[in-house]
N, C-alpha and C. Protein backbone atom coordinates (compact mmCIF):
# COMPACT_ATOMS: atom_id res chain seq x y z
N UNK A 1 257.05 30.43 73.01
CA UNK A 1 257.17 29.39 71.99
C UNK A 1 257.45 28.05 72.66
N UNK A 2 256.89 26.77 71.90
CA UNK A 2 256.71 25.55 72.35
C UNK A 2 258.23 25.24 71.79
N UNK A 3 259.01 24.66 72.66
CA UNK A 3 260.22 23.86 71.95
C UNK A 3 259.71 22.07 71.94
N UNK A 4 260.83 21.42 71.52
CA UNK A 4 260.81 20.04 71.33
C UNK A 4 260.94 19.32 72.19
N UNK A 5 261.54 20.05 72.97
CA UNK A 5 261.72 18.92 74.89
C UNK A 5 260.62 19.02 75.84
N UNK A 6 259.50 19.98 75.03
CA UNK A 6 258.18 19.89 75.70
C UNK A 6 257.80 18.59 75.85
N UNK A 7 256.71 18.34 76.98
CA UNK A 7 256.11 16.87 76.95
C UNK A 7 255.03 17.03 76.12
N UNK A 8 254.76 16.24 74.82
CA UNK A 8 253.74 16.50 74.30
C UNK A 8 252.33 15.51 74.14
N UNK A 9 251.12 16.02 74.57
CA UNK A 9 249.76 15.30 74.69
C UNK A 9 250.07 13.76 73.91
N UNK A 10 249.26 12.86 74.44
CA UNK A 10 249.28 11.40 73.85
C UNK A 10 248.54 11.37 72.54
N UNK A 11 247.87 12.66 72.04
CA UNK A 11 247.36 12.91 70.84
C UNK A 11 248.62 12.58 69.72
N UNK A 12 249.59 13.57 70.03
CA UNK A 12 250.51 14.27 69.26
C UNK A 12 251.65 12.89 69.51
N UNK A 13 252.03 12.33 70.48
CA UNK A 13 252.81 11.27 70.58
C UNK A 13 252.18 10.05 69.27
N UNK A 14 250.85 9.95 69.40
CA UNK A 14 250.56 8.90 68.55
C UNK A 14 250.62 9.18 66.83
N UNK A 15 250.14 10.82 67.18
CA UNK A 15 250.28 11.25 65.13
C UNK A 15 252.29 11.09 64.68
N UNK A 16 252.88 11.21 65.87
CA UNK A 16 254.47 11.39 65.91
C UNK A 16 254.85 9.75 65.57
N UNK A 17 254.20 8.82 66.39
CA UNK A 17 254.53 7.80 65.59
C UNK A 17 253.73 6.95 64.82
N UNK A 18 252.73 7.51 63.73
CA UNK A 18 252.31 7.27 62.12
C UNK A 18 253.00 7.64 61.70
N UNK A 19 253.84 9.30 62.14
CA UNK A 19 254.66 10.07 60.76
C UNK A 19 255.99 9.22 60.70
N UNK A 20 256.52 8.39 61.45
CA UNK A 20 257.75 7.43 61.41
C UNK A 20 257.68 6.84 60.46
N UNK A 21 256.43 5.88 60.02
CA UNK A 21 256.30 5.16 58.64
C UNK A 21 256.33 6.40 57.43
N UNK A 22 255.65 7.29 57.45
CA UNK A 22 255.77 8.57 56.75
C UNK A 22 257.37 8.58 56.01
N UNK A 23 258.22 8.80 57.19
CA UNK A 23 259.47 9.30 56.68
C UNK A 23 260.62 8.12 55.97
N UNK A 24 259.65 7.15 55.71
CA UNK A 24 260.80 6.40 55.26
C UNK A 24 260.65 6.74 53.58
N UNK A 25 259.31 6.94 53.37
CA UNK A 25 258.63 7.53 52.00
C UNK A 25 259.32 9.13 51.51
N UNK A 26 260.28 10.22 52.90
CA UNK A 26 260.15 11.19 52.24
C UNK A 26 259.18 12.11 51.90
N UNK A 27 257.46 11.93 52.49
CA UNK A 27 257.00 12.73 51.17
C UNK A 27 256.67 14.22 52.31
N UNK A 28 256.35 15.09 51.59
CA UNK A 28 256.16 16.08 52.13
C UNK A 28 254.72 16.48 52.90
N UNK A 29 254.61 16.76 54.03
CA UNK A 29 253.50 16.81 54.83
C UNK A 29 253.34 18.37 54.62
N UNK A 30 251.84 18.52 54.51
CA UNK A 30 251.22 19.57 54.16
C UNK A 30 250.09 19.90 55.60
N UNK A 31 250.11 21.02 56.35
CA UNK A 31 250.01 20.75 57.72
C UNK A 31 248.84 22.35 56.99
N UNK A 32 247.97 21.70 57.03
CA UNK A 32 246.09 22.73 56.57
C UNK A 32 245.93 23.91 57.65
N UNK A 33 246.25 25.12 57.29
CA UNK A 33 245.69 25.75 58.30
C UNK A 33 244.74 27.26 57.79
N UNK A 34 244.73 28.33 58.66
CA UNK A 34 243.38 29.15 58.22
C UNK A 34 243.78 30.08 57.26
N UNK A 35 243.32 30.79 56.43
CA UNK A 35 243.39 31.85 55.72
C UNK A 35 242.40 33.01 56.34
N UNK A 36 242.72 33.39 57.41
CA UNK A 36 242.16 34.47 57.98
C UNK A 36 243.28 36.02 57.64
N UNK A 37 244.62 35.75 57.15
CA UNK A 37 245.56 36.99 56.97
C UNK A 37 246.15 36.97 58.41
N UNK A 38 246.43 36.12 59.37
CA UNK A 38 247.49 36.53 60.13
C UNK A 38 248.32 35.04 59.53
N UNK A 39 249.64 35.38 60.06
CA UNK A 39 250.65 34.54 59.69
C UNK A 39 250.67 33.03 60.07
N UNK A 40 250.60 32.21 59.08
CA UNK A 40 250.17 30.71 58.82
C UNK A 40 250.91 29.72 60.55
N UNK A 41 251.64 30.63 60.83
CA UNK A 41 252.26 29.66 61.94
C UNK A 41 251.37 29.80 62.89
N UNK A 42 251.17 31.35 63.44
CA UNK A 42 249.96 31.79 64.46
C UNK A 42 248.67 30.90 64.43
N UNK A 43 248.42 30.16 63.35
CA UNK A 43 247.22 29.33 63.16
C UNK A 43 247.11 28.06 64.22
N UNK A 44 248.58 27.55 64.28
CA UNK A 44 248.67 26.34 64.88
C UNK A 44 248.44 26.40 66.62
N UNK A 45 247.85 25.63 67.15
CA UNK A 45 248.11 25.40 68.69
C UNK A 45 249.25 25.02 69.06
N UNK A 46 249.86 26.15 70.31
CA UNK A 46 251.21 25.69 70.56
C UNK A 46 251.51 24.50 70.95
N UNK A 47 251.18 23.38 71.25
CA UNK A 47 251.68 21.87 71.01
C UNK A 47 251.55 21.30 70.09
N UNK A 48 251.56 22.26 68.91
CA UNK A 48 251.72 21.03 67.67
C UNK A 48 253.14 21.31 67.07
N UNK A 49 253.99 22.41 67.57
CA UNK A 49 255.07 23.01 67.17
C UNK A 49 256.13 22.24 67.36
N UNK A 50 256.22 21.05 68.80
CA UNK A 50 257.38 19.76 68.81
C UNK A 50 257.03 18.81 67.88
N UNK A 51 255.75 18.88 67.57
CA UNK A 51 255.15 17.82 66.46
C UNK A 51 255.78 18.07 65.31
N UNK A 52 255.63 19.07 64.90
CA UNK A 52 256.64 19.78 63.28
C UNK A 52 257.91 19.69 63.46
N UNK A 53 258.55 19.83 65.02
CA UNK A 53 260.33 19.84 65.01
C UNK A 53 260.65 18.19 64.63
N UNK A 54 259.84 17.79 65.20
CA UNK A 54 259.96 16.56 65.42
C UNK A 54 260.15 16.07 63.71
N UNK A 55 259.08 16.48 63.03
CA UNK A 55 258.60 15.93 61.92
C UNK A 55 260.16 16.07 60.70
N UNK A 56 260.93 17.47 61.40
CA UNK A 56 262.25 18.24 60.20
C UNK A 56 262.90 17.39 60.97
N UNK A 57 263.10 16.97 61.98
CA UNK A 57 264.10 16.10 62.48
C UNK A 57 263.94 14.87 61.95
N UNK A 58 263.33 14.28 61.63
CA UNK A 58 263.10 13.20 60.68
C UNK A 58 263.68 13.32 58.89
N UNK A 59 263.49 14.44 58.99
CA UNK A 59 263.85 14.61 57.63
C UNK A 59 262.67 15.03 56.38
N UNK A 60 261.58 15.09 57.42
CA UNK A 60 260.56 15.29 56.58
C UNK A 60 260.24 16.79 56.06
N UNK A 61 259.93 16.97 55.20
CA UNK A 61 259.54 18.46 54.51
C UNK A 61 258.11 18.94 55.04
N UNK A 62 258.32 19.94 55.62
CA UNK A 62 256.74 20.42 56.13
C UNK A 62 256.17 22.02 55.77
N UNK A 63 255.05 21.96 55.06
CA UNK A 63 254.45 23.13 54.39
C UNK A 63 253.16 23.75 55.13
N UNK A 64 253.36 24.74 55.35
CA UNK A 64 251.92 24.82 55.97
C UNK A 64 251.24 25.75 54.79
N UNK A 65 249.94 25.24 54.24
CA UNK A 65 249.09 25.91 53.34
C UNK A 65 247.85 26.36 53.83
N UNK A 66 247.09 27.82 53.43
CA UNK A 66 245.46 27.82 53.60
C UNK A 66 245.25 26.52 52.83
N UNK A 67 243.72 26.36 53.86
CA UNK A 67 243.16 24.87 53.87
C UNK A 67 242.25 25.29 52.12
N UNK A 68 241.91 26.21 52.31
CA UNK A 68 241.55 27.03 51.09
C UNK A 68 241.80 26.55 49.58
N UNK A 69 243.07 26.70 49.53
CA UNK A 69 243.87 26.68 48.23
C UNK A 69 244.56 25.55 48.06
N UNK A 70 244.70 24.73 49.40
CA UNK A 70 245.06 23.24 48.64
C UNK A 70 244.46 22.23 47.82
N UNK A 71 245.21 21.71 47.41
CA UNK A 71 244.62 20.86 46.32
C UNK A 71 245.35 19.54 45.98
N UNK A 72 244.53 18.34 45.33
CA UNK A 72 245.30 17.25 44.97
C UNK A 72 245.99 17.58 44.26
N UNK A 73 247.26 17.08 44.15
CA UNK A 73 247.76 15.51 44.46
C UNK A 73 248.51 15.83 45.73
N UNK A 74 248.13 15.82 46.87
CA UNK A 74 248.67 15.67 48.38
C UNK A 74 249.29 14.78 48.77
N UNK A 75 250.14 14.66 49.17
CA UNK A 75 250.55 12.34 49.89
C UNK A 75 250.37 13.05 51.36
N UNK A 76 250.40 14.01 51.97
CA UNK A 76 249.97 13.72 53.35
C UNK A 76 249.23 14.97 53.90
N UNK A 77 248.02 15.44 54.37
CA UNK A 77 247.59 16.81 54.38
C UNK A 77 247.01 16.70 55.96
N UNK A 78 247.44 17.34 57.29
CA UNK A 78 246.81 17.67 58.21
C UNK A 78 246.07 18.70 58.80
N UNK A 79 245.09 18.74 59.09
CA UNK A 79 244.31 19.78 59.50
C UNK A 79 244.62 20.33 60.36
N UNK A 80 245.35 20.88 61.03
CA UNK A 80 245.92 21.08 62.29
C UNK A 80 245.66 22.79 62.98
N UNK A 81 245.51 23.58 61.98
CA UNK A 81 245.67 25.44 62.57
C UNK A 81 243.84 25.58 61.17
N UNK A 82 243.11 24.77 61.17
CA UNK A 82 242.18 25.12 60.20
C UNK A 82 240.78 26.05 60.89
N UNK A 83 241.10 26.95 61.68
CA UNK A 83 240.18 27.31 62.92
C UNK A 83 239.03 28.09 62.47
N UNK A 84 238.89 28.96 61.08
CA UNK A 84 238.03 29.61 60.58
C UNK A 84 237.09 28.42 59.88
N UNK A 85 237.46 27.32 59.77
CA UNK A 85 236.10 26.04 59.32
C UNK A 85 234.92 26.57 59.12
N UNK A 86 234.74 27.19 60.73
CA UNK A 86 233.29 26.69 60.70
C UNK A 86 232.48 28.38 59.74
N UNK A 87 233.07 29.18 59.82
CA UNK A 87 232.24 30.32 58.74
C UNK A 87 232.23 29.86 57.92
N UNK A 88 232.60 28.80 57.12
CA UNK A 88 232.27 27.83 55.64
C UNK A 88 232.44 26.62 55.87
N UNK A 89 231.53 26.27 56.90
CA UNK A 89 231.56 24.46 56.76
C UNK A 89 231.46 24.15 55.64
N UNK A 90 230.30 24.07 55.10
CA UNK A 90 230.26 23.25 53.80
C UNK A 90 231.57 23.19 52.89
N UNK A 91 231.68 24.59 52.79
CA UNK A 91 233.48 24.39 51.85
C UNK A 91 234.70 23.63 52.57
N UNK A 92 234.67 23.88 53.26
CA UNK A 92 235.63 22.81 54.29
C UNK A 92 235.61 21.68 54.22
N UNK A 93 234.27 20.90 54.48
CA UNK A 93 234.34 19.70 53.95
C UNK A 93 234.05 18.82 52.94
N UNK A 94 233.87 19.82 51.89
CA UNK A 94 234.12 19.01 50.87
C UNK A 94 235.24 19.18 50.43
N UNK A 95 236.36 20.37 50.62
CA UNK A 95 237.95 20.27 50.40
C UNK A 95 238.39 19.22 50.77
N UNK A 96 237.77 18.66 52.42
CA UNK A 96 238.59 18.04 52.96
C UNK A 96 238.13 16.44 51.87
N UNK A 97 236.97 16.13 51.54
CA UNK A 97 236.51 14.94 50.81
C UNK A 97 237.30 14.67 49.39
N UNK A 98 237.58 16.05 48.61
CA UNK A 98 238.10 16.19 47.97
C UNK A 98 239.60 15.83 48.03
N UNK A 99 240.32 15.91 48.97
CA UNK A 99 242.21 15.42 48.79
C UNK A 99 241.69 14.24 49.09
N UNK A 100 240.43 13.66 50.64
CA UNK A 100 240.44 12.05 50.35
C UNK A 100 240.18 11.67 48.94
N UNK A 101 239.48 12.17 48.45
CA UNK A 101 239.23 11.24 47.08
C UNK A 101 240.69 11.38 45.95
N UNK A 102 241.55 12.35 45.85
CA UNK A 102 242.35 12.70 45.10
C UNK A 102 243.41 11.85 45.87
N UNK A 103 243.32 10.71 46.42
CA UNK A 103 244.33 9.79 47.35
C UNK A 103 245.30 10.54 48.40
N UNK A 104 244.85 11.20 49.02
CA UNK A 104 245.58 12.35 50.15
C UNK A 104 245.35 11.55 51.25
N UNK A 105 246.73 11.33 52.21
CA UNK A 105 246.70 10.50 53.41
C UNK A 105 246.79 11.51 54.11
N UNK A 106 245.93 10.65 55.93
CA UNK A 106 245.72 9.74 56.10
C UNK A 106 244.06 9.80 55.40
N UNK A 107 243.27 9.35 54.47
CA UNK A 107 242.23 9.61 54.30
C UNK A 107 241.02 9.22 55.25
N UNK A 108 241.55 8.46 56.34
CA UNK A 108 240.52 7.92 57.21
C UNK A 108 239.90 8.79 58.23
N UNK A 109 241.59 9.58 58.51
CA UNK A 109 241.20 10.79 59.35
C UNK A 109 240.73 12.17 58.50
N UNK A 110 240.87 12.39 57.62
CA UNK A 110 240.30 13.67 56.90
C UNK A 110 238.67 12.95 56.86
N UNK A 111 238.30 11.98 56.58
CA UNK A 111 236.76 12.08 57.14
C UNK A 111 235.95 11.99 57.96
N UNK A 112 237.24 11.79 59.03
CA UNK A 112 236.85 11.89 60.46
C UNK A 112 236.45 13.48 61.19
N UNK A 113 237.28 14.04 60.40
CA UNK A 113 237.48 15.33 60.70
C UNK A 113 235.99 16.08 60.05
N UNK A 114 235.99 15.93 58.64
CA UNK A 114 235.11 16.24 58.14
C UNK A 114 233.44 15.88 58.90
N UNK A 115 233.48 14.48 59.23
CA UNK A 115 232.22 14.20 60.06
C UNK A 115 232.32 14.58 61.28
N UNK A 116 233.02 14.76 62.25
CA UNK A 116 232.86 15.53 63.41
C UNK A 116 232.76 17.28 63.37
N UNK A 117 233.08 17.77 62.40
CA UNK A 117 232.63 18.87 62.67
C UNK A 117 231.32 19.57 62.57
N UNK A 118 230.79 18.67 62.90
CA UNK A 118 229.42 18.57 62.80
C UNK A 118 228.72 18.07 63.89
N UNK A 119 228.04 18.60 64.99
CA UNK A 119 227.80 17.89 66.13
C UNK A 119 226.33 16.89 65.74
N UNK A 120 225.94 16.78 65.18
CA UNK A 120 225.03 15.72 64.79
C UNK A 120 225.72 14.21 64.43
N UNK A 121 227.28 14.46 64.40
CA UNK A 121 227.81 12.89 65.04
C UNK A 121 227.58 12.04 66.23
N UNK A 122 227.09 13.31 67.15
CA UNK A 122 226.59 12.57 68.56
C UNK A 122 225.76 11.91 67.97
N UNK A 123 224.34 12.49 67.61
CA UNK A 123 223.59 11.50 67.36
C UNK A 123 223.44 10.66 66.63
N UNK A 124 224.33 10.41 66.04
CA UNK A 124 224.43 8.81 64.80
C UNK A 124 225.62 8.18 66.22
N UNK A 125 226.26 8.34 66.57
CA UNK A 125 226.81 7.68 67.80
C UNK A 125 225.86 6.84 68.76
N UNK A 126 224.83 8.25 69.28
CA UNK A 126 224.00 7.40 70.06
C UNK A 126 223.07 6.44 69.44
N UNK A 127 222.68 6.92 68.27
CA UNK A 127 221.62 5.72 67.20
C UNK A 127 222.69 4.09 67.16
N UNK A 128 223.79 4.56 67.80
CA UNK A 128 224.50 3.19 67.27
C UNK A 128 224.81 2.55 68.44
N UNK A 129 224.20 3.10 69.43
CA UNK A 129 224.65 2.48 71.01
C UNK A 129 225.66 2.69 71.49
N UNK A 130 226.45 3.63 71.40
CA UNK A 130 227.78 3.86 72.04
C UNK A 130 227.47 5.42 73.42
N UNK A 131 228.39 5.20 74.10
CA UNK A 131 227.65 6.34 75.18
C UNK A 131 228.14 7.86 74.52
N UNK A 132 226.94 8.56 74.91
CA UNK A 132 227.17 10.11 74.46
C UNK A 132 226.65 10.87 75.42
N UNK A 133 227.12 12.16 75.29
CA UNK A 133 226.60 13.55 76.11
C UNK A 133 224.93 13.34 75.93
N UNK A 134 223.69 13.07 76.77
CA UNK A 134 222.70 13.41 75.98
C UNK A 134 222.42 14.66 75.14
N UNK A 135 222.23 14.45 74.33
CA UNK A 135 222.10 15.43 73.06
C UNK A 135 220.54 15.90 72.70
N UNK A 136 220.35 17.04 72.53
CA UNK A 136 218.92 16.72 71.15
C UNK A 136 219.89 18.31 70.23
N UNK A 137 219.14 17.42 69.18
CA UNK A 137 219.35 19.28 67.90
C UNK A 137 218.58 20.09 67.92
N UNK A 138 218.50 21.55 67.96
CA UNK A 138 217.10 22.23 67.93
C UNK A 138 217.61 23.23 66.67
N UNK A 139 216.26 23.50 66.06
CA UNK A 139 216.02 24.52 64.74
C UNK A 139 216.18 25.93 64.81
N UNK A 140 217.24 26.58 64.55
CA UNK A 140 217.31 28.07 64.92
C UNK A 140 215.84 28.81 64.32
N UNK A 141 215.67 29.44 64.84
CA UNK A 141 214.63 30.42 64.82
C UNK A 141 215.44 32.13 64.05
N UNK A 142 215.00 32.79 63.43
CA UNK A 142 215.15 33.88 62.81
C UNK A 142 215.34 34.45 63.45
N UNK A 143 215.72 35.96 63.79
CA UNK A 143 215.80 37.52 64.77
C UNK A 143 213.90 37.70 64.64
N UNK A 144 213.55 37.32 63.58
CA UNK A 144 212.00 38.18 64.06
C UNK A 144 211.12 37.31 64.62
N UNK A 145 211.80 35.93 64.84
CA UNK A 145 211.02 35.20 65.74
C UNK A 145 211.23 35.90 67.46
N UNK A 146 211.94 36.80 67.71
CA UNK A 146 212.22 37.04 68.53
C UNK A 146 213.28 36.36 69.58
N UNK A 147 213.66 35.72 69.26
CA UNK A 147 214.82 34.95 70.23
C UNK A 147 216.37 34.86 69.21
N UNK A 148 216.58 36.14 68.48
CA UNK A 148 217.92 36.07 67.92
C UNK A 148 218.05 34.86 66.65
N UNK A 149 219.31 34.45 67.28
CA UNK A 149 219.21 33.39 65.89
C UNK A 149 219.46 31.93 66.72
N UNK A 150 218.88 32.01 67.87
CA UNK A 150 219.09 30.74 68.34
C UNK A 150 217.69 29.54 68.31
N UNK A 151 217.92 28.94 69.56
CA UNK A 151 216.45 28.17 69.11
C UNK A 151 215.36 28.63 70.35
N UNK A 152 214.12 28.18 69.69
CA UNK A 152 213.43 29.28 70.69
C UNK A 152 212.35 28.69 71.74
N UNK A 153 212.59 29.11 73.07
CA UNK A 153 212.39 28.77 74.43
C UNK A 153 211.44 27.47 74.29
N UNK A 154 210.32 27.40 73.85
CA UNK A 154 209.81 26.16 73.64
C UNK A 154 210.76 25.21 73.34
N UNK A 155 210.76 24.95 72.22
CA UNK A 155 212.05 24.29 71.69
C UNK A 155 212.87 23.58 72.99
N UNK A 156 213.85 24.87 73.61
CA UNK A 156 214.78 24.25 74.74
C UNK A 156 213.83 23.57 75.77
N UNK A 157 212.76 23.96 76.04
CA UNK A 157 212.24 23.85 77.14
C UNK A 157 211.89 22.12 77.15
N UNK A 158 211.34 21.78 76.04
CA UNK A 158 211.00 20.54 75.52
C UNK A 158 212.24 19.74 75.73
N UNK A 159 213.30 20.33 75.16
CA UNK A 159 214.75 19.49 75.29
C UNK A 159 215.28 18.60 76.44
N UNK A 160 215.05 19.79 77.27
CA UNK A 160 215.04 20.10 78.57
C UNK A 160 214.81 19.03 79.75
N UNK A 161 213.67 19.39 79.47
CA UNK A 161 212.25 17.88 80.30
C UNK A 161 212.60 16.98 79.62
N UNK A 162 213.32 16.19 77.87
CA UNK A 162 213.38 15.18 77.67
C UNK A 162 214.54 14.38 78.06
N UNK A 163 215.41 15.57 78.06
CA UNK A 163 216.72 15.13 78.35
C UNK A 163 216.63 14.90 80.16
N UNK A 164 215.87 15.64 80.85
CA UNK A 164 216.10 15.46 82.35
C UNK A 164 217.42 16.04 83.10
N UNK A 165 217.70 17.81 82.51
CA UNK A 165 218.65 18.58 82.94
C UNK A 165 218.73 18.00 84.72
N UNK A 166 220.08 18.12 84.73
CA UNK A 166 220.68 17.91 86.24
C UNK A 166 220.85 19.43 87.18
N UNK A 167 219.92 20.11 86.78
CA UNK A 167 220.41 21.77 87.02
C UNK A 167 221.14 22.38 85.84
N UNK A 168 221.26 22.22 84.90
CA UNK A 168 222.19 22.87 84.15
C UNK A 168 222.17 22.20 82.88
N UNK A 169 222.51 22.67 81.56
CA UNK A 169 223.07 22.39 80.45
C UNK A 169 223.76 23.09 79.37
N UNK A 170 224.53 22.21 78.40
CA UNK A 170 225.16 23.32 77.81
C UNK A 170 224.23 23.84 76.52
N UNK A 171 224.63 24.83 75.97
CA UNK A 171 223.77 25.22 74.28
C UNK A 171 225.03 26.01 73.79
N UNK A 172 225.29 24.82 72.58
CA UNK A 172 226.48 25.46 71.76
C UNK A 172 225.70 25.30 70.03
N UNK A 173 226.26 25.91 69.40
CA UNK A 173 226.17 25.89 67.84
C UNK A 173 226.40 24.43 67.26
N UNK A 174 225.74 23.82 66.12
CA UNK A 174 226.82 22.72 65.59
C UNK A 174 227.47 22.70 65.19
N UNK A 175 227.58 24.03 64.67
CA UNK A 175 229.06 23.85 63.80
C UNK A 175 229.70 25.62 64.49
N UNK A 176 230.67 25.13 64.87
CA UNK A 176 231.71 26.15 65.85
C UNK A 176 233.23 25.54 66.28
N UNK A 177 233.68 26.75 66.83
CA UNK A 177 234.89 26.49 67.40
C UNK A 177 235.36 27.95 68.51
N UNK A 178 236.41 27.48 68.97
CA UNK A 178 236.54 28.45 69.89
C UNK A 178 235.95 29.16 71.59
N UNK A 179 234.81 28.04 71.38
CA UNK A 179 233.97 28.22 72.57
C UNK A 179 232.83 29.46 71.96
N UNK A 180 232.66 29.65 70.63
CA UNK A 180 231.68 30.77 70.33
C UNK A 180 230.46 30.30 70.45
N UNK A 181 229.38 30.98 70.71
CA UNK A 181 228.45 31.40 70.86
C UNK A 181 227.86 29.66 71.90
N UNK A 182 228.69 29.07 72.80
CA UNK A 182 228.57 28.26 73.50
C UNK A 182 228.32 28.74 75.39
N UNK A 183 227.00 28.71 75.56
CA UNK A 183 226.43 28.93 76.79
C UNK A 183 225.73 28.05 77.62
N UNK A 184 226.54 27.98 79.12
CA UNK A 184 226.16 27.01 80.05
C UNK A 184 224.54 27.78 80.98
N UNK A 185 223.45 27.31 80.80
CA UNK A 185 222.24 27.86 81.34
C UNK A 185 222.14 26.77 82.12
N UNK A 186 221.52 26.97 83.55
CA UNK A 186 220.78 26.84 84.53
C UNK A 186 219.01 27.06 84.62
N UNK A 187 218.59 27.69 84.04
CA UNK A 187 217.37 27.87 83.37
C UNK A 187 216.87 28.47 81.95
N UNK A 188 215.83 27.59 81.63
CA UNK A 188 215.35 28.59 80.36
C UNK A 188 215.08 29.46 79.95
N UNK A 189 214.75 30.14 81.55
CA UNK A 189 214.69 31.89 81.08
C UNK A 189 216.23 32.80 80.96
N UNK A 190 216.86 32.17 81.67
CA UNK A 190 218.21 32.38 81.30
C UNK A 190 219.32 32.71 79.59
N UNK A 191 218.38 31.79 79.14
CA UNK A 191 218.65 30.93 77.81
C UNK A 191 218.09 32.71 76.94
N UNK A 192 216.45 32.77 77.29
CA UNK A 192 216.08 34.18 77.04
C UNK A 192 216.96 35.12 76.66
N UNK A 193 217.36 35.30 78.28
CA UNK A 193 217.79 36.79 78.76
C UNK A 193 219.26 36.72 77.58
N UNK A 194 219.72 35.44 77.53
CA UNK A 194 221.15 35.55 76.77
C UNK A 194 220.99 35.72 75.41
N UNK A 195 219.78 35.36 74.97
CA UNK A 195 219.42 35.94 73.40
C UNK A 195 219.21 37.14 73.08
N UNK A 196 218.39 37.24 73.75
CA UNK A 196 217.96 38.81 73.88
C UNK A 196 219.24 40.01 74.14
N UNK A 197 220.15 40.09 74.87
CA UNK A 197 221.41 40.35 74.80
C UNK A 197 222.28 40.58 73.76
N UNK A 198 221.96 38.91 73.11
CA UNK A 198 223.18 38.89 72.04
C UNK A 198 222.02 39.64 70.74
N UNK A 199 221.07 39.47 70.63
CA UNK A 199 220.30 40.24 69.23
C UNK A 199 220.96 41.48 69.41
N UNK A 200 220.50 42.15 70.68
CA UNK A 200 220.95 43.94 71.02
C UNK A 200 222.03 44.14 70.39
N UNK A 201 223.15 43.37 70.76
CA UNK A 201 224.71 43.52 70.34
C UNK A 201 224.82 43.27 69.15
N UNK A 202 223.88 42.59 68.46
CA UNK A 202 224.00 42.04 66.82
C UNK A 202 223.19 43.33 65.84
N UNK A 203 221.93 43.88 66.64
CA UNK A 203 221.24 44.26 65.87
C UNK A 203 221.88 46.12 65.44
């Protein structure tokens, strides 16, 4: 277990001091996490746990709810242990659109959240001139296209040559977490052999 005299990331230092203005208000922070059935604390990454001591040491009231079942009228809702997202993006973010619109702070970051979980933010990033990973999106292909449910060898191969691989690239899902179904290939036949694999194990 994480105690409070941990040093904690400059992430968590900066959400630690927004919640300062927070506590002069009192209101109760509602800290979003998964409804998978193990216990709501297990949800959180252990450095967010000085973040919450921190938060009762203030005086503030802290709830942790499935991201699921919350609902407006929120005054402060963080996403913080919400790790099952991505098996229902879509529901996810429109919950999350939903407390912004029902006046749930911080609302700037709940649509931040909501638009990054989506890796097609790279590319409205790069459409806007700011530097990014080169990116392209590719179209999953079916199991009876033969390449599983990923995208299929043409496809990468094209990517590939446009992007101008350095030896290597990554191929992750857009919408994920956890490092799932995220694979570093060195070649496209590679890319193959790892589909073909994962169908076997799927099928």
């Amino acid at each position: 277990m994480c105690h409070s005299s941990q040093r904690m990331p400059s992430s968590v230092e900066g959400l630690l001091r927004a919640s300062r203005s927070w506590a002069s208000r009192r209101p109760i922070i509602t800290v979003l996490v998964s409804a998978d059935g193990a216990p709501p604390g297990d949800c959180l990454p252990e450095d967010t746990q000085p973040l919450l001591d921190e938060w009762r040491h203030l005086g503030l009231r802290v709830v942790l709810s499935a991201w699921q079942t919350a609902a407006p009228p929120l005054v402060v809702a963080l996403p913080l242990g919400t790790w099952d997202y991505y098996d229902v993006h879509g529901q996810f973010v429109r919950k999350l659109r939903k407390l912004r619109a029902g006046g749930t702070a911080p609302g700037a970051d709940l649509e931040a959240v909501a638009w990054c979980s989506h890796k097609s933010y790279l590319l409205e990033l790069a459409e806007a001139g700011l530097p990014v990973v080169p990116t392209r999106m590719l179209r999953c292909t079916s199991a009876s296209d033969g390449d599983g449910d990923g995208a299929s060898a043409a496809a990468l191969a094209t990517a590939v040559e446009e992007l101008g691989m350095p030896g290597y690239c990554v191929v992750k899902p857009v919408v994920g977490g956890r490092g799932d179904g995220v694979e570093r290939l060195h070649t496209v036949s590679q890319y193959i052999q790892t589909q073909t694999a994962r169908s076997r194990r799927t099928a």
